[in-house]
Structures are given as C-alpha cells and as structure tokens.
PDB file of N, CA and C in Angstrom:
ATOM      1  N   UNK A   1      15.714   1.504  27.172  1.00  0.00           N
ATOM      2  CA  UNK A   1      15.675   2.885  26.720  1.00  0.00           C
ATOM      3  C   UNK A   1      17.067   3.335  26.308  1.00  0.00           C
ATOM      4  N   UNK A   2      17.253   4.737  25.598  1.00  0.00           N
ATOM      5  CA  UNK A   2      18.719   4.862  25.378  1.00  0.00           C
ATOM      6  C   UNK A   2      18.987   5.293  26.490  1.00  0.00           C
ATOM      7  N   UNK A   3      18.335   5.717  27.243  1.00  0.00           N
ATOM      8  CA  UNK A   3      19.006   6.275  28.490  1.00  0.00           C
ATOM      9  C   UNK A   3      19.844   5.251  29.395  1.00  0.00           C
ATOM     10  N   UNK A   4      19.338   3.673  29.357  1.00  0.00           N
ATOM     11  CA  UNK A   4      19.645   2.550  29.857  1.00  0.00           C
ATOM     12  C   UNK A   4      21.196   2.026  29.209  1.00  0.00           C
ATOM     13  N   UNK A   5      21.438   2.333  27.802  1.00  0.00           N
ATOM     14  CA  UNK A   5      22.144   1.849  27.096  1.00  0.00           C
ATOM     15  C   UNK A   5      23.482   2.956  27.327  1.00  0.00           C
ATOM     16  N   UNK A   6      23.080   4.038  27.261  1.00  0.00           N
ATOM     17  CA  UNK A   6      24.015   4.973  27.296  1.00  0.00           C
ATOM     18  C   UNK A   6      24.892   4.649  28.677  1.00  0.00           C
ATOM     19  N   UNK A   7      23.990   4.520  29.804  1.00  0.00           N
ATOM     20  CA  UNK A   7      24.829   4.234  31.174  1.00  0.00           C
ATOM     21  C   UNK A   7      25.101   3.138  31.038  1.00  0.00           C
ATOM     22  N   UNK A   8      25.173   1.832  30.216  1.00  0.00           N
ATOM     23  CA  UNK A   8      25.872   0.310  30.338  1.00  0.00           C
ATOM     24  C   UNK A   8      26.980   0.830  29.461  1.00  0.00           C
ATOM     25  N   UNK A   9      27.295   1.868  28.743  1.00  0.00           N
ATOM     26  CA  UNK A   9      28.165   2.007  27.537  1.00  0.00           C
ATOM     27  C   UNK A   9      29.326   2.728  28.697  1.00  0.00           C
ATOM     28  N   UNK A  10      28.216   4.076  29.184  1.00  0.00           N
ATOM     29  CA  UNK A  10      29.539   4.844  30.097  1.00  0.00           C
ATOM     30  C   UNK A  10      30.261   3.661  31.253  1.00  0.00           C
ATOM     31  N   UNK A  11      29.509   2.728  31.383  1.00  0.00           N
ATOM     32  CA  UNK A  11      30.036   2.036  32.874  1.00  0.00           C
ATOM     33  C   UNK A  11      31.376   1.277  32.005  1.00  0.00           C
ATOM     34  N   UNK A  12      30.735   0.720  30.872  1.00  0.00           N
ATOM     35  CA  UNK A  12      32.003   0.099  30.061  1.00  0.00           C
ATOM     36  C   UNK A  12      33.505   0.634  29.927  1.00  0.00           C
ATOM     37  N   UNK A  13      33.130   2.154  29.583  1.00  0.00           N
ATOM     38  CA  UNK A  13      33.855   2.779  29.020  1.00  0.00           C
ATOM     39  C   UNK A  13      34.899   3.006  30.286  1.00  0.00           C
ATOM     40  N   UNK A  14      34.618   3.023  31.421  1.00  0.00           N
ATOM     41  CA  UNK A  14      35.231   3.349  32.877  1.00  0.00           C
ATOM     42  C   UNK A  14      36.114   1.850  32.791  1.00  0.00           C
ATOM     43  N   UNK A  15      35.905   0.830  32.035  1.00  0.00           N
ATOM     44  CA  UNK A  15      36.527  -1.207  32.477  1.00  0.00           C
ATOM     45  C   UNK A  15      35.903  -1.442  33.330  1.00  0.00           C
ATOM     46  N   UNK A  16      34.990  -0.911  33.689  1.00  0.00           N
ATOM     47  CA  UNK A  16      34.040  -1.702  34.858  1.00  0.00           C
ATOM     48  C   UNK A  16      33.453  -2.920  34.059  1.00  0.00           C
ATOM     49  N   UNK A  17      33.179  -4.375  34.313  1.00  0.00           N
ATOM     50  CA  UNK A  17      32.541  -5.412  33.791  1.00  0.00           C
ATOM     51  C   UNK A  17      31.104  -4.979  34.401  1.00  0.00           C
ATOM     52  N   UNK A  18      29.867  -5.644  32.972  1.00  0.00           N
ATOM     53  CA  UNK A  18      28.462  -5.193  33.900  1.00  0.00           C
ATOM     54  C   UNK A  18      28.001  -6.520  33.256  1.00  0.00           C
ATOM     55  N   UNK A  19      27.029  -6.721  34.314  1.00  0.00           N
ATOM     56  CA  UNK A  19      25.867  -8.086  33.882  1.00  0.00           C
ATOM     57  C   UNK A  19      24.264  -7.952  33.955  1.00  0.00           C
ATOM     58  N   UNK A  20      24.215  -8.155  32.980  1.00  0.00           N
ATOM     59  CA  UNK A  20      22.417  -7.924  32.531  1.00  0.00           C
ATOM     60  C   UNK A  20      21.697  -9.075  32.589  1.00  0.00           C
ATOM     61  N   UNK A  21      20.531  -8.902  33.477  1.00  0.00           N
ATOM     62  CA  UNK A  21      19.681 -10.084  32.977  1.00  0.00           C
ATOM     63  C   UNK A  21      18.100  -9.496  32.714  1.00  0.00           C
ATOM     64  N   UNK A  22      17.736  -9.906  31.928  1.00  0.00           N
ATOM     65  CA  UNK A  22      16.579  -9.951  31.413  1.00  0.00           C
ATOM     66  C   UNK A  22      15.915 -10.413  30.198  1.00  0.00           C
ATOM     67  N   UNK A  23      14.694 -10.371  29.408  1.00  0.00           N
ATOM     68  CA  UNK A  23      13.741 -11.265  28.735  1.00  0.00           C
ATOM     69  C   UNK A  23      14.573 -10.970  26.977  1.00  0.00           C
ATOM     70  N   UNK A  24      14.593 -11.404  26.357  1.00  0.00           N
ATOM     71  CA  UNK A  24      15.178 -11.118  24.773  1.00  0.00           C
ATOM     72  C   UNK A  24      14.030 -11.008  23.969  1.00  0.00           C
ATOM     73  N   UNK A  25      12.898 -11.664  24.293  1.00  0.00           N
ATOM     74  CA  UNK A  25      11.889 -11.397  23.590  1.00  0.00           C
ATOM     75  C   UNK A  25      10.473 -11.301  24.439  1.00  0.00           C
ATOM     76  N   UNK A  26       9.023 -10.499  23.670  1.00  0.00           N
ATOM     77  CA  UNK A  26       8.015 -10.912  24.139  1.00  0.00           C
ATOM     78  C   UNK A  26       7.126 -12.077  24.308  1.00  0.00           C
ATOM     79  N   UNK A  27       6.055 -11.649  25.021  1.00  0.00           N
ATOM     80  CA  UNK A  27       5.263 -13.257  24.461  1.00  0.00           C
ATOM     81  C   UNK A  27       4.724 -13.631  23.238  1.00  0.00           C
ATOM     82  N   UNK A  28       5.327 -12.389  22.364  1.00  0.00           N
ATOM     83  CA  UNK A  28       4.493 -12.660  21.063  1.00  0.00           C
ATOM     84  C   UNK A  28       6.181 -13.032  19.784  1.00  0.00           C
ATOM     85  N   UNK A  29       7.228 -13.086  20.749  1.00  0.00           N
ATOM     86  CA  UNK A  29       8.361 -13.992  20.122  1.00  0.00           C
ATOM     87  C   UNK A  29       9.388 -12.538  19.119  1.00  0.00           C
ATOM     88  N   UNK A  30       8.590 -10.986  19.547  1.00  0.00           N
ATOM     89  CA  UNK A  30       9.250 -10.159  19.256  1.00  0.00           C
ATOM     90  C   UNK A  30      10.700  -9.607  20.420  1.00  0.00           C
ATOM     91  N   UNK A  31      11.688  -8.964  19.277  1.00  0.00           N
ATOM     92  CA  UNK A  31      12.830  -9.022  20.614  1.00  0.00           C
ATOM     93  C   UNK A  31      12.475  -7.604  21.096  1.00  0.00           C
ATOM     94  N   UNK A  32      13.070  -7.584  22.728  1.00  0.00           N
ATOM     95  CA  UNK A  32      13.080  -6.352  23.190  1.00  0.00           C
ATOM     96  C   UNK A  32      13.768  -5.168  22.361  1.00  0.00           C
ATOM     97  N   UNK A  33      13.550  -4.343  22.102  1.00  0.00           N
ATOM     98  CA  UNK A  33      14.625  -3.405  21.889  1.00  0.00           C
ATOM     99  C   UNK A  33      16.140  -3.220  22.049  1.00  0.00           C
ATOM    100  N   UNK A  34      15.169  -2.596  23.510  1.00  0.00           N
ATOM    101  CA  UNK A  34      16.673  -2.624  24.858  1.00  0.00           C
ATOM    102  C   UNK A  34      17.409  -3.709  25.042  1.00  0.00           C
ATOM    103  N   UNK A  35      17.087  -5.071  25.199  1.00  0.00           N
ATOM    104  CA  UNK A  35      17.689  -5.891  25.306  1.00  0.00           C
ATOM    105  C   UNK A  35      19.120  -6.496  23.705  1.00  0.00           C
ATOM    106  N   UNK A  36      18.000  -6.092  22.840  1.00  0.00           N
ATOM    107  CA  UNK A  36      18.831  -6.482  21.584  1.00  0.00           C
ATOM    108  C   UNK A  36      20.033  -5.495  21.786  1.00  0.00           C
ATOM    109  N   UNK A  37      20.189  -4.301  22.142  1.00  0.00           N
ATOM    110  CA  UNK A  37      21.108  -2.815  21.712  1.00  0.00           C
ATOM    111  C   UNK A  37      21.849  -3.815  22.618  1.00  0.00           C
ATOM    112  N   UNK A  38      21.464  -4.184  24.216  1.00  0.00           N
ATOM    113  CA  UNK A  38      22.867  -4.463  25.167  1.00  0.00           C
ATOM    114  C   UNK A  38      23.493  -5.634  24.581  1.00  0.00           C
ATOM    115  N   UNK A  39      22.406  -6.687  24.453  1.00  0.00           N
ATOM    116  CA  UNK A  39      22.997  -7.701  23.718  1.00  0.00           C
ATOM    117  C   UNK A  39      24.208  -7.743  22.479  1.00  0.00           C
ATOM    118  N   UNK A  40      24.334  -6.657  21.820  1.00  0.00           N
ATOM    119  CA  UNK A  40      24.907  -6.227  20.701  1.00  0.00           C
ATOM    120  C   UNK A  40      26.428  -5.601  21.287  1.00  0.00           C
ATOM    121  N   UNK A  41      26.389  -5.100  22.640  1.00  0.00           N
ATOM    122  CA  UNK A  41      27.475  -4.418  23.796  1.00  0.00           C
ATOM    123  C   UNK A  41      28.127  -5.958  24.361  1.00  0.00           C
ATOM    124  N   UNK A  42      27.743  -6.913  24.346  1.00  0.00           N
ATOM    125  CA  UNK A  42      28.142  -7.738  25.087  1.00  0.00           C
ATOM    126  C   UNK A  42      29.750  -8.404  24.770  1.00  0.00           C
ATOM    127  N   UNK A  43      30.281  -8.776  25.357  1.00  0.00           N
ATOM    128  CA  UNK A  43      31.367  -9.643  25.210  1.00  0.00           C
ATOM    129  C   UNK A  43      31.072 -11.181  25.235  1.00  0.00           C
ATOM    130  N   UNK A  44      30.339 -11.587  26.223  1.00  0.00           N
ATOM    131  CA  UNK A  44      29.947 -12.766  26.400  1.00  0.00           C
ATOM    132  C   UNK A  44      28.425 -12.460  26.670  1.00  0.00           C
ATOM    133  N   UNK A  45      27.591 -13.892  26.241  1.00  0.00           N
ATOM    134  CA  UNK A  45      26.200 -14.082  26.463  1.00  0.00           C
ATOM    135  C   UNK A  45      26.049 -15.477  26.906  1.00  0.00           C
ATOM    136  N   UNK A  46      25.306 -15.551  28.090  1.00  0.00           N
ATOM    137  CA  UNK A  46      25.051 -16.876  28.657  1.00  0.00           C
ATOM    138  C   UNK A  46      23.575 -16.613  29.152  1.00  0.00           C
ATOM    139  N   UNK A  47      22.714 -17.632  28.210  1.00  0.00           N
ATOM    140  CA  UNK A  47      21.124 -17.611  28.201  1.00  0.00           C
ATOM    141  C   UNK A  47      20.949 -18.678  28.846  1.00  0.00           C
ATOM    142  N   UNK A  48      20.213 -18.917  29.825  1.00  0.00           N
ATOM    143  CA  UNK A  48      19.394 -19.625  31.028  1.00  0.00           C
ATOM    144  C   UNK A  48      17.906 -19.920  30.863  1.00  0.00           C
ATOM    145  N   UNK A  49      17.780 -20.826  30.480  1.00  0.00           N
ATOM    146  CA  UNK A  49      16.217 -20.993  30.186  1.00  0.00           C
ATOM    147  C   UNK A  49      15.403 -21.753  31.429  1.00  0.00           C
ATOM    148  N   UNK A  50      14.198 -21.378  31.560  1.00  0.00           N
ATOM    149  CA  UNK A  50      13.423 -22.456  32.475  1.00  0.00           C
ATOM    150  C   UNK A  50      12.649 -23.865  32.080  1.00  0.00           C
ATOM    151  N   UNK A  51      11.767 -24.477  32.304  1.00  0.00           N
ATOM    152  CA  UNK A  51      11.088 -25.327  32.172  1.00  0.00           C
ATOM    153  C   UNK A  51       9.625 -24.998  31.177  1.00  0.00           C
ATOM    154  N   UNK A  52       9.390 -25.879  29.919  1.00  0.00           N
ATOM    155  CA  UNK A  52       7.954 -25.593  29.790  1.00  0.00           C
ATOM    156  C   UNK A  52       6.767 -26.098  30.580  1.00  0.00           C
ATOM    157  N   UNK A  53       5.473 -25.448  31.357  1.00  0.00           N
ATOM    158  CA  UNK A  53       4.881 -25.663  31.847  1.00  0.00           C
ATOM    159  C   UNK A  53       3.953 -27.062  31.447  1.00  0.00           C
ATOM    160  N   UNK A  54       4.121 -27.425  30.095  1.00  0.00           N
ATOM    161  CA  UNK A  54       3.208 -28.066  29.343  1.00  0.00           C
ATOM    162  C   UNK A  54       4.228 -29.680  29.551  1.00  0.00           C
ATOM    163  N   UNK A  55       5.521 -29.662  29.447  1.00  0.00           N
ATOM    164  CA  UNK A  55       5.997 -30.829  29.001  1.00  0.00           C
ATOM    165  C   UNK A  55       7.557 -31.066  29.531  1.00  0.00           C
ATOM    166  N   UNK A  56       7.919 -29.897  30.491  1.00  0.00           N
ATOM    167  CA  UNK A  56       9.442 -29.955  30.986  1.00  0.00           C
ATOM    168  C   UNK A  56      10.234 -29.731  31.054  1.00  0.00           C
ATOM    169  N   UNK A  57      10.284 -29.078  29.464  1.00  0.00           N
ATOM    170  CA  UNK A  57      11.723 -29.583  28.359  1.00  0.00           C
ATOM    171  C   UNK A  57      12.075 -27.875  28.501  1.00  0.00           C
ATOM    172  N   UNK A  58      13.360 -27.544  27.774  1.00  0.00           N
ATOM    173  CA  UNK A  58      13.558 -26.423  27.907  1.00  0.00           C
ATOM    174  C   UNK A  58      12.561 -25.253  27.080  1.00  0.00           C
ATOM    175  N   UNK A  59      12.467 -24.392  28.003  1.00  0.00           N
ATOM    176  CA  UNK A  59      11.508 -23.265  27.858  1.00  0.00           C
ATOM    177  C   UNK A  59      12.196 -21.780  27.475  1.00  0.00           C
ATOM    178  N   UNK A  60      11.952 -21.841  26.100  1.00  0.00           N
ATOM    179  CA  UNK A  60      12.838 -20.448  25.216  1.00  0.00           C
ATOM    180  C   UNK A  60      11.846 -19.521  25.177  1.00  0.00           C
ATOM    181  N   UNK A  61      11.071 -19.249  25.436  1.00  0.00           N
ATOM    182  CA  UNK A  61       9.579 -18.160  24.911  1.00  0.00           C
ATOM    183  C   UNK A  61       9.024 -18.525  26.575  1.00  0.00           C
ATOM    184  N   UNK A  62       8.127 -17.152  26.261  1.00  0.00           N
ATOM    185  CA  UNK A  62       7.177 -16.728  27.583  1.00  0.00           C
ATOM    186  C   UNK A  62       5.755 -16.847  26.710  1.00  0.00           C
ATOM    187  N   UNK A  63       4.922 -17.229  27.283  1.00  0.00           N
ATOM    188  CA  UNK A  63       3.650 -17.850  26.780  1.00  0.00           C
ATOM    189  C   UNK A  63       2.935 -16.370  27.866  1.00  0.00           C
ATOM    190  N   UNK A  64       1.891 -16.103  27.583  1.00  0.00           N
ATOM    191  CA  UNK A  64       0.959 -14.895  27.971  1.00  0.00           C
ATOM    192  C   UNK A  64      -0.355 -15.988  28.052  1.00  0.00           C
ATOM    193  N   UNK A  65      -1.281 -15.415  29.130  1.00  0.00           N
ATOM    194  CA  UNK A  65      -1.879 -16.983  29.559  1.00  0.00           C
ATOM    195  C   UNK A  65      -3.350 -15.982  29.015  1.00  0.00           C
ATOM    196  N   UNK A  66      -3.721 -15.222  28.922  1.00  0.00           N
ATOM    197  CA  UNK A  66      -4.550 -14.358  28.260  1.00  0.00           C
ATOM    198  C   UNK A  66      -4.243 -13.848  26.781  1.00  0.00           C
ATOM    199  N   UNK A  67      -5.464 -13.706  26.323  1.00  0.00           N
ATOM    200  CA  UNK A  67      -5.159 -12.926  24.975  1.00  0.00           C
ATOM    201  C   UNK A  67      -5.111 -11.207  25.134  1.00  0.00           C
ATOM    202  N   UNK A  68      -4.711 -10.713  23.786  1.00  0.00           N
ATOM    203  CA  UNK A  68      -5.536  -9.244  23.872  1.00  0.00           C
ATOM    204  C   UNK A  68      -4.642  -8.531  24.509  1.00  0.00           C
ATOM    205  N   UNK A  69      -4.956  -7.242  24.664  1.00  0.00           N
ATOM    206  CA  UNK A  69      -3.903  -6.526  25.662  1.00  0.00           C
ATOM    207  C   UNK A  69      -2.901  -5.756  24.942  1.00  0.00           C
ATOM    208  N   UNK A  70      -2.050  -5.332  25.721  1.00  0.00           N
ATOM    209  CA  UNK A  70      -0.802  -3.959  24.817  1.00  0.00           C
ATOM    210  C   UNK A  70       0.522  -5.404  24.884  1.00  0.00           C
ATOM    211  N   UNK A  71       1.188  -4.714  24.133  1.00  0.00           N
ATOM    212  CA  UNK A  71       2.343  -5.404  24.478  1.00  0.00           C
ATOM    213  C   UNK A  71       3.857  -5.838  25.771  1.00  0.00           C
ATOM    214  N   UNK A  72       2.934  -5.170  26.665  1.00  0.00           N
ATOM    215  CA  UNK A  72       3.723  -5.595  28.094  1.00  0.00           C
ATOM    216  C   UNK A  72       2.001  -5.170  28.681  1.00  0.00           C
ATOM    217  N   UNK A  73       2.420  -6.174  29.837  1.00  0.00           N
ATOM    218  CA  UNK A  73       0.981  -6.591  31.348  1.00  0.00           C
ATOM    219  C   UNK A  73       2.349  -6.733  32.798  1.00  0.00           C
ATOM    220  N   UNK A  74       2.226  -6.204  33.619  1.00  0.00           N
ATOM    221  CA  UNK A  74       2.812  -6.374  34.504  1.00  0.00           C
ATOM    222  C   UNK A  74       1.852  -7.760  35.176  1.00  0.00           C
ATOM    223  N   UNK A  75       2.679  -8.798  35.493  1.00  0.00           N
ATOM    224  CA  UNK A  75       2.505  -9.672  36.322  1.00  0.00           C
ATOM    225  C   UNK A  75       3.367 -11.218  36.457  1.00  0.00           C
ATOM    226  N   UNK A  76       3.113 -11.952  36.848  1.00  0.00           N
ATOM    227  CA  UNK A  76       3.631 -13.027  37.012  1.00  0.00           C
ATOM    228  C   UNK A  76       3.351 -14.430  36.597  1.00  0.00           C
ATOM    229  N   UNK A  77       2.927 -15.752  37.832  1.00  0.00           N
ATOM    230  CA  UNK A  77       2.952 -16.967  37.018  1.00  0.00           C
ATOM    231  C   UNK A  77       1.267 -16.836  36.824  1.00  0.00           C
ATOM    232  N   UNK A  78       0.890 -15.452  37.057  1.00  0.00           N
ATOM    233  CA  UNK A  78      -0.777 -15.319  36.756  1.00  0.00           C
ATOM    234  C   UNK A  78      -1.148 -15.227  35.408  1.00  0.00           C
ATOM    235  N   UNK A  79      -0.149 -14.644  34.585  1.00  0.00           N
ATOM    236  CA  UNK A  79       0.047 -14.081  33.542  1.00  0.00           C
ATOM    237  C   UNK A  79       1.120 -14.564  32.540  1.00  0.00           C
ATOM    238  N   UNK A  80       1.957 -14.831  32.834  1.00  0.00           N
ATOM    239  CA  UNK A  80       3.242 -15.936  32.252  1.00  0.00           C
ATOM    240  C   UNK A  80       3.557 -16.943  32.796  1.00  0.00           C
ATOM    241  N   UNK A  81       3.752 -17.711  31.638  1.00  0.00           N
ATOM    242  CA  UNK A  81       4.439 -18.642  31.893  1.00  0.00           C
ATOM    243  C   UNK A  81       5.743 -19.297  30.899  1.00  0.00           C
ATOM    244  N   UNK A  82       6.310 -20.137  31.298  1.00  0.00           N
ATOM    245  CA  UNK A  82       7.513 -20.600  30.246  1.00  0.00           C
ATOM    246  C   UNK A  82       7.137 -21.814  29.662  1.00  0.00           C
ATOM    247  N   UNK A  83       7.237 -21.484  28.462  1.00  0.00           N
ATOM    248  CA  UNK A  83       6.908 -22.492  26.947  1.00  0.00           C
ATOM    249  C   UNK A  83       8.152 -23.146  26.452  1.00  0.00           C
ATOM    250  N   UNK A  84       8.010 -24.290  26.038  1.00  0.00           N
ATOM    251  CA  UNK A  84       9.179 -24.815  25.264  1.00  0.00           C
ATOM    252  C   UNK A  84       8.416 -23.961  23.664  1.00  0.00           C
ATOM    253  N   UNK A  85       9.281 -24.089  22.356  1.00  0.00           N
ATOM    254  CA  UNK A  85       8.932 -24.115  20.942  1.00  0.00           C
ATOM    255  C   UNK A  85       7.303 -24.204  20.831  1.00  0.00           C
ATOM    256  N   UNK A  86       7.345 -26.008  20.706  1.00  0.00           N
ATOM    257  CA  UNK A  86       6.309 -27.031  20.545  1.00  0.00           C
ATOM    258  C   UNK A  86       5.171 -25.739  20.936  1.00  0.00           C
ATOM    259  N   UNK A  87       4.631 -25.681  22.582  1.00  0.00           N
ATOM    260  CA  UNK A  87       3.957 -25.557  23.242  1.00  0.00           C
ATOM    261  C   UNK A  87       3.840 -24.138  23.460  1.00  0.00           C
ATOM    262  N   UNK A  88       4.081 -23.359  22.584  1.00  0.00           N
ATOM    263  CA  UNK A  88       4.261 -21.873  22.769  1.00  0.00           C
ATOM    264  C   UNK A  88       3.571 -21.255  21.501  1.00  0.00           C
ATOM    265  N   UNK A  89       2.547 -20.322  21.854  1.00  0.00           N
ATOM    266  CA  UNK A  89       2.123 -19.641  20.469  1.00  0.00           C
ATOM    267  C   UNK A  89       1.944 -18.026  21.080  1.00  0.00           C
ATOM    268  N   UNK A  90       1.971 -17.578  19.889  1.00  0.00           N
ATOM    269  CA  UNK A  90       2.392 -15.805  20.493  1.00  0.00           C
ATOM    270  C   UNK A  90       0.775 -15.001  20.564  1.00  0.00           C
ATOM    271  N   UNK A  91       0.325 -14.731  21.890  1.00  0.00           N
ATOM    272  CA  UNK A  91      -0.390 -14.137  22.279  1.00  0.00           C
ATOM    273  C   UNK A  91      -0.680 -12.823  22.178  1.00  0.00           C
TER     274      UNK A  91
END
C-alpha cells in the first residue's frame, strides 16, 4: 500500500537500513505492486528461491494448486506451492 511505502521511505530517510521480505509476483506471474515500489527503494536485492515441488530445481513462481478465485486466497502448502519455470502455469 502507499501507506507501507511511505513508512519504508520515512524509516530511510532517518539512515535507518530496512529489510523486506516478501513474494515479487502472483501465482498468475503478475508483480506485486507494493513489492515492485520497495523493490525500486532498494539499494541491494538478494532473491532466495525454494524448491519446485514437481522436479527440485529452483523454484521462481508460486503455482496456486486450485483454479478460479480473486487474485490473493489466504493459505499455505494447501494452496501453494513452489514451481520451477518448466512446471509452473499461472492459475
């Protein structure tokens, strides 16, 4: 939200260092908003990926294990999971 962005900007603005973690995109391979604006604030970016469920390999995308739906579902490995490329299609 801007409200989110505005307080990572004021904390900046104080030299306080801040660290963000969270998703860059949906399961449908669109980027967050919010995430793109901080991303854009950053000095440094260090992306951490997990495993694809299908094959191992590194997992860049969140796979949505259902179709249908709004574009955020609160839940977990009920509901997501981590896709490599290959093995990932946008739900």
């Amino acid at each position: 939200t801007s409200e989110t962005i505005q307080n990572v900007e004021n904390i900046l603005n104080e030299g306080i260092d801040v660290v963000c973690a969270g998703l860059d995109q949906d399961s449908r391979g669109k980027p967050w908003e919010t995430s793109s604006m901080i991303l854009g604030l950053s000095d440094k970016i260090l992306k951490i990926y997990g495993f694809c469920n299908v094959c191992g390999m590194e997992a860049t995308k969140t796979f949505r294990k259902e179709e249908g739906g709004g574009r955020t579902q609160v839940g977990a490995a009920n509901i997501y999971e981590p896709r490599c490329l290959k093995h990932w299609k946008p739900q």
